[in-house]
Structures are given as C-alpha cells and as structure tokens.
C-alpha atoms as a PDB file:
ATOM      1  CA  UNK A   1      56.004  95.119 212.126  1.00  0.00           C
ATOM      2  CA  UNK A   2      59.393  93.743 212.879  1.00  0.00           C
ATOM      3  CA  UNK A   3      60.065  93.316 209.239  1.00  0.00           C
ATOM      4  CA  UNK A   4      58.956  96.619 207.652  1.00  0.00           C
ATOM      5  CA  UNK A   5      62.005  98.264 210.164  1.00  0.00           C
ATOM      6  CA  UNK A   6      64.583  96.133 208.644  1.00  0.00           C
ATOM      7  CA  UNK A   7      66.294  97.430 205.869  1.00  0.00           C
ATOM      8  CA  UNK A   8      66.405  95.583 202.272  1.00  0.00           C
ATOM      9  CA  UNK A   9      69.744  93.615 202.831  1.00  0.00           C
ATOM     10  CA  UNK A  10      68.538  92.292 206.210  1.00  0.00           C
ATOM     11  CA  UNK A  11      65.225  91.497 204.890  1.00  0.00           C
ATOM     12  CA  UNK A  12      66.974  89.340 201.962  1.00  0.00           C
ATOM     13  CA  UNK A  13      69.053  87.227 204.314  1.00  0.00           C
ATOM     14  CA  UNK A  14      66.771  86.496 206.257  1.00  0.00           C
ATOM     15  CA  UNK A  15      64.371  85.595 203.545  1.00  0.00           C
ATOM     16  CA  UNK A  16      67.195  83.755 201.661  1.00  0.00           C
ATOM     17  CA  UNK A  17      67.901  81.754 205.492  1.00  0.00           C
ATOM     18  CA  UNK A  18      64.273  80.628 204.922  1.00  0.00           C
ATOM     19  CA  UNK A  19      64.582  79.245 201.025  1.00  0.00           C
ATOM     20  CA  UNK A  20      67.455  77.815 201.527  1.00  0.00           C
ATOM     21  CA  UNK A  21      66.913  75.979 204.617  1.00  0.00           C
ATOM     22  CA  UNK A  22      63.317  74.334 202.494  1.00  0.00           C
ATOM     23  CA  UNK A  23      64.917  73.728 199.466  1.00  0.00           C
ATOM     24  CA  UNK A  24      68.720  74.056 199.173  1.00  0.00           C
ATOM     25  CA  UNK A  25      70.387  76.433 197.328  1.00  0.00           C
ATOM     26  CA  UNK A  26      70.476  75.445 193.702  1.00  0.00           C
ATOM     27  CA  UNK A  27      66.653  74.489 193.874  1.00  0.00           C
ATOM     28  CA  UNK A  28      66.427  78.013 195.006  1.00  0.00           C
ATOM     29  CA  UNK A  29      65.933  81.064 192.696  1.00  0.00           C
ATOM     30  CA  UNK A  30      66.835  85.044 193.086  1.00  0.00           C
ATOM     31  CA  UNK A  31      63.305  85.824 192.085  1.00  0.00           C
ATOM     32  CA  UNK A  32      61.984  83.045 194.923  1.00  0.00           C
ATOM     33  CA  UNK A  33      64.073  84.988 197.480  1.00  0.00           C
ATOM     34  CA  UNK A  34      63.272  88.631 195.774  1.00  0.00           C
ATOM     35  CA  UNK A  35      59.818  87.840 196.495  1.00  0.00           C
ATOM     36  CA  UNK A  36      59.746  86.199 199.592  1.00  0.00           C
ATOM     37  CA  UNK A  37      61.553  89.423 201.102  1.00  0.00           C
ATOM     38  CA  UNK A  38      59.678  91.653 198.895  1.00  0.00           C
ATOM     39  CA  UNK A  39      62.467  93.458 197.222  1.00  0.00           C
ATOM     40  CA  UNK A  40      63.515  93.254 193.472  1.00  0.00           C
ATOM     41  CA  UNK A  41      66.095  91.091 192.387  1.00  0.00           C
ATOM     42  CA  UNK A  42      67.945  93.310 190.869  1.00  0.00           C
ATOM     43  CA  UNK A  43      68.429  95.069 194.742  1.00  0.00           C
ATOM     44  CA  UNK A  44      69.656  91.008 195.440  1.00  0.00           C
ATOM     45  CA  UNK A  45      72.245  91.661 193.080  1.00  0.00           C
ATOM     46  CA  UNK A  46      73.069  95.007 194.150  1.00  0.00           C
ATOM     47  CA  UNK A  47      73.838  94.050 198.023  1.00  0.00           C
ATOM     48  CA  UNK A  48      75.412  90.445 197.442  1.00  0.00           C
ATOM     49  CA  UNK A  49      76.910  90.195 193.438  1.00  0.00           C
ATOM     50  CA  UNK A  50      75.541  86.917 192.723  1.00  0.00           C
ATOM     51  CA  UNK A  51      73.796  83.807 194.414  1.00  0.00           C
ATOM     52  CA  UNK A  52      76.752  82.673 195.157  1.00  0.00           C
ATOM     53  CA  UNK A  53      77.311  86.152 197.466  1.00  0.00           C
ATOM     54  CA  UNK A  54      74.391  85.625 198.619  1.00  0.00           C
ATOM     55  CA  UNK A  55      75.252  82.443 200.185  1.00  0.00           C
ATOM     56  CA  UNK A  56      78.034  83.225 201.657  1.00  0.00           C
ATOM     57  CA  UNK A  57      76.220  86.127 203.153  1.00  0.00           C
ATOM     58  CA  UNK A  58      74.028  84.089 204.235  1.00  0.00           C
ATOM     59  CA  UNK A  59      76.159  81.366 206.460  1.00  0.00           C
ATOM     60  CA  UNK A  60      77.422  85.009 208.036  1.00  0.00           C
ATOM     61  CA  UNK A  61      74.410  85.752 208.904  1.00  0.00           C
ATOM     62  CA  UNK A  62      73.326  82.705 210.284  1.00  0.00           C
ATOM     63  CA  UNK A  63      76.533  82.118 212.701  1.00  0.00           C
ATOM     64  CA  UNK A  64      75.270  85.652 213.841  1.00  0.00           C
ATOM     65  CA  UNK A  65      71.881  84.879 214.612  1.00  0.00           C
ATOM     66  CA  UNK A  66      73.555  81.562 216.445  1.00  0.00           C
ATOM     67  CA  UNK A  67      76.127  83.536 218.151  1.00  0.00           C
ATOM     68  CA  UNK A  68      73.572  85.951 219.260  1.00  0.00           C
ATOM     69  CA  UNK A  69      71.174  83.569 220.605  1.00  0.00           C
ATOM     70  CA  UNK A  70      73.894  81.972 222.452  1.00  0.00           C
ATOM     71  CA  UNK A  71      75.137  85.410 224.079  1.00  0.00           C
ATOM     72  CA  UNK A  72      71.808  85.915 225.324  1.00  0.00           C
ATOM     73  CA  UNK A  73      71.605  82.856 227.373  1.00  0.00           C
ATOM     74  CA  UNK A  74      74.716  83.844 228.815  1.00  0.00           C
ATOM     75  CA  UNK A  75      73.581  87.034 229.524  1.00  0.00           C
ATOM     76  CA  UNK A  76      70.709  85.477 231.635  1.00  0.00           C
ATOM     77  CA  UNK A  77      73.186  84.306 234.022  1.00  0.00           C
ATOM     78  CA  UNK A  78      73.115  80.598 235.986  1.00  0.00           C
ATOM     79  CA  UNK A  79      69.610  80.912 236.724  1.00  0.00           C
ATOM     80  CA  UNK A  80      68.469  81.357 232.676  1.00  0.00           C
ATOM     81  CA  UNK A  81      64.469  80.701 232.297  1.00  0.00           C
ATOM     82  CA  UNK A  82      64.461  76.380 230.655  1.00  0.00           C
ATOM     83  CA  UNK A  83      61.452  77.561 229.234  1.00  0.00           C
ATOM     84  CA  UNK A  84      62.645  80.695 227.640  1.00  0.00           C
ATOM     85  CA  UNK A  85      65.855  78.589 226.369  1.00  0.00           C
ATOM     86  CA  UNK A  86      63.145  76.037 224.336  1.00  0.00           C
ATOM     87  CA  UNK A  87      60.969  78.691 223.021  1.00  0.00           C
ATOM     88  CA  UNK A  88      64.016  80.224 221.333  1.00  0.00           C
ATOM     89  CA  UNK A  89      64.448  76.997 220.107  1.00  0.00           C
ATOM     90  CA  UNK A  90      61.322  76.590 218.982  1.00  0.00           C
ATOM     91  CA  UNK A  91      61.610  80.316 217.032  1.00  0.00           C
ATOM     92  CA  UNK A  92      64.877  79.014 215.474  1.00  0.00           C
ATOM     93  CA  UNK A  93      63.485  76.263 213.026  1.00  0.00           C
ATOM     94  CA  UNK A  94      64.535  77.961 210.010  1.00  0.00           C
ATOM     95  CA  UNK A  95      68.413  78.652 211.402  1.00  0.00           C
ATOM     96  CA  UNK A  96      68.226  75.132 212.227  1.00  0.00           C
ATOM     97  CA  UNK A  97      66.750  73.798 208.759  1.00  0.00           C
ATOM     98  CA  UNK A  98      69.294  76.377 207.167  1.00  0.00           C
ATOM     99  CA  UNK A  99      72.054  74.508 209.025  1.00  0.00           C
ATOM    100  CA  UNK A 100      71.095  70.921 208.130  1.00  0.00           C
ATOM    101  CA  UNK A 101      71.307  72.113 204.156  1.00  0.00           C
ATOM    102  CA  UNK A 102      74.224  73.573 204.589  1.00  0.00           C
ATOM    103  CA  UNK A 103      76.040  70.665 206.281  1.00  0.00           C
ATOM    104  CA  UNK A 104      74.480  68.058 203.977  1.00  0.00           C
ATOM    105  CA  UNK A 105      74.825  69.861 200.416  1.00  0.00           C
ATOM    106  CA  UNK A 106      78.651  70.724 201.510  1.00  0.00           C
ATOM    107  CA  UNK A 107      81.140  72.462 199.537  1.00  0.00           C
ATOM    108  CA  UNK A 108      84.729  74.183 200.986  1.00  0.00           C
ATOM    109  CA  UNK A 109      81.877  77.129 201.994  1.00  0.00           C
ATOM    110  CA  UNK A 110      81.358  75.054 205.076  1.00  0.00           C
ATOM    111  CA  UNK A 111      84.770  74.739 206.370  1.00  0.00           C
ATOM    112  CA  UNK A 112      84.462  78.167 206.407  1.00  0.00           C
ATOM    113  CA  UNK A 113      81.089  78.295 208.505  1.00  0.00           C
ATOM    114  CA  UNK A 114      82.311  75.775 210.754  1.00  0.00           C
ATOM    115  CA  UNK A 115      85.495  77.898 211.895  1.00  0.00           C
ATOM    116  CA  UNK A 116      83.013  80.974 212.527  1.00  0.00           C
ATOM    117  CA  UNK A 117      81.058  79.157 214.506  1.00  0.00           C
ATOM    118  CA  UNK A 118      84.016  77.426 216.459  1.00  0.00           C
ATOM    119  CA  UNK A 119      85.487  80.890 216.756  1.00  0.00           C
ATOM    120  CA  UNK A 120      82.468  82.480 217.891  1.00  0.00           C
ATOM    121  CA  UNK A 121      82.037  79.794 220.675  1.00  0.00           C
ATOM    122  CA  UNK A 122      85.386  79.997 221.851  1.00  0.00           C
ATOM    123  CA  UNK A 123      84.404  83.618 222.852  1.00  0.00           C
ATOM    124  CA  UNK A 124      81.123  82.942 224.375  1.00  0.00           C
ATOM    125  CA  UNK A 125      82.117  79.913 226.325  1.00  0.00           C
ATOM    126  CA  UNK A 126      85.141  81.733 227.690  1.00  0.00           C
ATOM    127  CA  UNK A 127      82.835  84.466 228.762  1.00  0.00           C
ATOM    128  CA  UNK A 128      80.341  81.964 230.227  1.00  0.00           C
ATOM    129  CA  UNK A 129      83.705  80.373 232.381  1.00  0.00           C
ATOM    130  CA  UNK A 130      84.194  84.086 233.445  1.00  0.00           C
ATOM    131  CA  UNK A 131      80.701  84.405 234.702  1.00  0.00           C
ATOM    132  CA  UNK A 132      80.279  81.310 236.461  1.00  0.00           C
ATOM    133  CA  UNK A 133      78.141  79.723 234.047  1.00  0.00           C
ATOM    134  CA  UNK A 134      80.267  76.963 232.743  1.00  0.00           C
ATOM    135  CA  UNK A 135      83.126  74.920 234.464  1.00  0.00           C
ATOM    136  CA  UNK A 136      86.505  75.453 233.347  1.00  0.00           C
ATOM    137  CA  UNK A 137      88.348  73.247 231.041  1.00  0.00           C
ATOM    138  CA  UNK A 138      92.080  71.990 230.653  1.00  0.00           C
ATOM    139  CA  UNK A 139      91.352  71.912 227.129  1.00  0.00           C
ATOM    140  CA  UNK A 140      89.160  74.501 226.137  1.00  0.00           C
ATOM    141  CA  UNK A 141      89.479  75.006 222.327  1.00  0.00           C
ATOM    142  CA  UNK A 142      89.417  71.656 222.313  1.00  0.00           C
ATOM    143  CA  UNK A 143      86.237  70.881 224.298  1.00  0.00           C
ATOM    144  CA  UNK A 144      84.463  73.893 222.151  1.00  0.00           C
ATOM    145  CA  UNK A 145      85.675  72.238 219.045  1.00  0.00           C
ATOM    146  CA  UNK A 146      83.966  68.853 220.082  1.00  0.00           C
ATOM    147  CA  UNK A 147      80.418  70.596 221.727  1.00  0.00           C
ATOM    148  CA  UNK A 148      80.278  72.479 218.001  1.00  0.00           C
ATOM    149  CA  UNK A 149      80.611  69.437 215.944  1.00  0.00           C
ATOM    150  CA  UNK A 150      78.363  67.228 218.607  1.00  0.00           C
ATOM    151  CA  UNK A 151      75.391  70.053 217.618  1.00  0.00           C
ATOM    152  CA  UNK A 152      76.277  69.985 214.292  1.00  0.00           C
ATOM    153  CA  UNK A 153      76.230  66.064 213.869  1.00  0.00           C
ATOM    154  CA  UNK A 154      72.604  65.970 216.080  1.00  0.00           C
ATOM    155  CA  UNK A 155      70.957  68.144 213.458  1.00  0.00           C
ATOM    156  CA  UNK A 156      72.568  66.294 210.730  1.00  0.00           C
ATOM    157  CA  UNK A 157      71.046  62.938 211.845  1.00  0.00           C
ATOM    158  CA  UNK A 158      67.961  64.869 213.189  1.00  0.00           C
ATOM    159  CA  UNK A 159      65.728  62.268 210.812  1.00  0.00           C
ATOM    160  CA  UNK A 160      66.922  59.530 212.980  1.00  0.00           C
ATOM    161  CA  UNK A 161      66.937  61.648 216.316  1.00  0.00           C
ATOM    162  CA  UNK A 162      63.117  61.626 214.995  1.00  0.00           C
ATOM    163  CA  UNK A 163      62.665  58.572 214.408  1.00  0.00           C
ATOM    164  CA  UNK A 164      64.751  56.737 218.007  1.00  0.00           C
ATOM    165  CA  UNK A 165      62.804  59.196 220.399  1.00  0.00           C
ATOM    166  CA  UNK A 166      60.477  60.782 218.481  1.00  0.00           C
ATOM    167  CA  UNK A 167      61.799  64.338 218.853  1.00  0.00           C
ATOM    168  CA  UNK A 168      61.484  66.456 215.727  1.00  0.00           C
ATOM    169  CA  UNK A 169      64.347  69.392 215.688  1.00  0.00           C
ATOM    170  CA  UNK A 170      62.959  70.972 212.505  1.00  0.00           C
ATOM    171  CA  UNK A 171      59.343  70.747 213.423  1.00  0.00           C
ATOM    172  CA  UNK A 172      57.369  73.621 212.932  1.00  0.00           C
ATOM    173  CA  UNK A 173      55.794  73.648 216.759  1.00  0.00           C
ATOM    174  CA  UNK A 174      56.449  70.624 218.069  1.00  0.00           C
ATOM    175  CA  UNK A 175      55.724  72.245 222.204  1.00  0.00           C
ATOM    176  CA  UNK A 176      58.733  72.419 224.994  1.00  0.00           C
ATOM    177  CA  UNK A 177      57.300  68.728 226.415  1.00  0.00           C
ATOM    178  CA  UNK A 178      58.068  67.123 222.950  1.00  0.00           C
ATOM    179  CA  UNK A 179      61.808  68.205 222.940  1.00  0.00           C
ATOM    180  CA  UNK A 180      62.334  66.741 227.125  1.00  0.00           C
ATOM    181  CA  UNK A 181      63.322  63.203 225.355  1.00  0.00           C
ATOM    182  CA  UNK A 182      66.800  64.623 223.780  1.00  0.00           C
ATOM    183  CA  UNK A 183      67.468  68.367 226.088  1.00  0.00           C
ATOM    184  CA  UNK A 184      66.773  65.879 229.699  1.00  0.00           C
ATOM    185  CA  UNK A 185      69.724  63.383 228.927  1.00  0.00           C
ATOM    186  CA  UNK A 186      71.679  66.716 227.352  1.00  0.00           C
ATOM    187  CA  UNK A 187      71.514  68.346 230.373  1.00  0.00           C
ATOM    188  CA  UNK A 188      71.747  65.365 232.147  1.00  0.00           C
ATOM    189  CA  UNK A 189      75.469  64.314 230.692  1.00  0.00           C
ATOM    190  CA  UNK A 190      76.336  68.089 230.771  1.00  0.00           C
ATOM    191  CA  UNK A 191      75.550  68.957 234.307  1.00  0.00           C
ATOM    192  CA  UNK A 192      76.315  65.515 235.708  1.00  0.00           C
ATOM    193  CA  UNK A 193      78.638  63.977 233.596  1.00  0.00           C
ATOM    194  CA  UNK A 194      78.798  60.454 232.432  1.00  0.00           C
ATOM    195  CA  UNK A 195      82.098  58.567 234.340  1.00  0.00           C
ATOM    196  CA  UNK A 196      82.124  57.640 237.803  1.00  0.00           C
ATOM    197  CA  UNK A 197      84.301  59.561 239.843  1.00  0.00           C
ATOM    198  CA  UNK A 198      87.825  58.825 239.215  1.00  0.00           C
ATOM    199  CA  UNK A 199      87.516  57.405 235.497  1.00  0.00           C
ATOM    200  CA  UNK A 200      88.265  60.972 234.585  1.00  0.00           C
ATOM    201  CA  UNK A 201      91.458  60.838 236.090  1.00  0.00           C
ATOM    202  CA  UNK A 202      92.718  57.358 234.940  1.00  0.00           C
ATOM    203  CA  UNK A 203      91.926  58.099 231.442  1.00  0.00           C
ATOM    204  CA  UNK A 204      93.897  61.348 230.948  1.00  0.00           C
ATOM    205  CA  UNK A 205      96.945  59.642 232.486  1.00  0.00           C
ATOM    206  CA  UNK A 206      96.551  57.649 229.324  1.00  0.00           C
ATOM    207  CA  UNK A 207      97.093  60.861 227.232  1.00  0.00           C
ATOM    208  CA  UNK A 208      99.943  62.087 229.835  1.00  0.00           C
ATOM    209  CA  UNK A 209     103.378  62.418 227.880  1.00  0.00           C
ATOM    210  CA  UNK A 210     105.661  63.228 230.631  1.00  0.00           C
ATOM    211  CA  UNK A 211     104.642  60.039 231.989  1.00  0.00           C
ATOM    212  CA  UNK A 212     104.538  58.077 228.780  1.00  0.00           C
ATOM    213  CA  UNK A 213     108.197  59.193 228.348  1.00  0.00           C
ATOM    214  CA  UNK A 214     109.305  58.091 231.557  1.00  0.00           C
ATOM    215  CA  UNK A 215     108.424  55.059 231.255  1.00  0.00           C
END
C-alpha cells in the first residue's frame, strides 16, 4: 500500500492534514494524529517539537501537495484530460477541508501560507505562459495575487457556494456532474472573459499615469 512506503514524518502530515481539516487544530490531539498515522507520539514530537511544529509543518506540506497538483496540470499541456482535472479534485477533499480551517481559525501562521502559495503560483503560472497554456499578463504578480485569493475566498464561503448552486467543495464524492454548476462559469470567465471587447482597454486608461499627469 501507498502508505506503508511512506516514511513516519510523511505519514504524520498527512494524517495531521486529515485531523485538522475535521476538527481544527486545538480540538485536535497528538495522540488523535499518533494514531490516525499509526506512529507513537512521542515519534510526533521527535520530527516536529510540538503541535505547534506540527502545524506549521503541516501548511508546508499542504502548499506542496497544492503546488504539485497544479504542476501536473501544467505538465499535461493545453489539451489536459477535464475529467482527470475533477477527479483530482475530487481526491483533494481533505487539502481542501485543511485549507478552509486554516483560513477561518487564522493566526499570523496564515500570512505565511498565503505568501507560499502566492510564491509557488507565480512559478507555475509563469511556466504555464512559457508553455502556451495561459495568456500573458501586463501584470502578472498581480493577476496571480488576485486568482490565489479568488480560490481562497470560494472555499471560504464554500457553505454558501453550497447552498446558491448546490455544489459541495468539501463533499466526500459528490461526482464530476455535481461540480459543472461552479467549474462551467469558471472556465467560462477564464477562457472567455467577461467585458465586451474594448472595455478592457477604456478601463486601464483609467489606471494610466502618464496620461493622468498630462492632463
């Protein structure tokens, strides 16, 4: 089995992902996690210090399990598999869960999570531009920085994303069809855009400072 190859300190992240995505992290216990990745607790405390480590380890781990996931799409080039795409959304409910607690319990920890995962995005979009994938952009950092938060702020609010089109993020297998109602109008606005053609244009003279100046 995949998990009996991974060593101890792999197995506990990955176990501690799970816990802490159900329950948050202070309703969460070392011996909870311990047991859920079948190790002692005293081997939690050897790898990671404290819960507290363990956290932190933890948000590390999950930007690395998002960054990977995203590097693989890439890797499938223009013509990546929709279907493939939703499964490994589907196999991603407790990275997703594990975000939500994180965003909504808080703490400076976050700040720190959210600059990983800006950085981290920053590389693969770049690499995505390189490869044909995505379109370029004037403002790049900028434009990651806003698709990041956009995620972010969907799986926050997932209860009412639930609730206005009856798509569940978190569920455990909810099927591809049940997610069309939110990824259709995502790829929708992403492939096609939103603004007639031209708006673009007239807008960003708004932002223009040479010609704000010379006027």
């Amino acid at each position: 089995m995949q998990g009996e190859r991974k060593g101890g300190a792999e197995r506990i992240l990955d176990a501690a992902l799970v816990r802490f995505g159900d329950r948050g992290v202070a309703a969460t216990s070392l011996k909870e996690i311990a047991a859920e990745a079948g190790v002692s607790q005293a081997l939690i405390v050897h790898h990671f210090g404290s819960k507290d480590g363990l956290r932190r380890a933890c948000d590390a781990h999950a930007a690395r399990l998002l960054r990977r996931s995203k590097e693989d799409s890439i890797d499938a080039g223009p013509q990546l598999d929709p279907l493939m795409a939703l499964r490994k959304i589907e196999d991603g409910r407790p990275l997703l869960r594990y975000f939500v607690r994180t965003l909504t319990e808080g703490g400076e920890h976050v700040d720190e999570l959210v600059d990983q995962m800006v950085a981290d995005a920053e590389e693969y979009t770049a690499r995505g531009v390189e490869e044909g994938i995505f379109k370029p952009s004037a403002v790049p950092r900028e434009r990651v920085v806003t698709l990041v938060l956009w995620s972010l702020g969907t799986l926050v609010l997932h209860e009412h994303m639930h609730r206005l089109l009856g798509v569940d993020l978190l569920a455990d297998d909810p099927g591809p069809e049940n997610l069309a109602p939110y990824l259709r109008p995502t790829m929708e606005l992403f492939t096609h855009g939103l603004l007639e053609q031209g708006a673009y244009e007239q807008f960003t003279r708004l932002f223009d400072t040479t010609n704000v100046e010379e006027r």
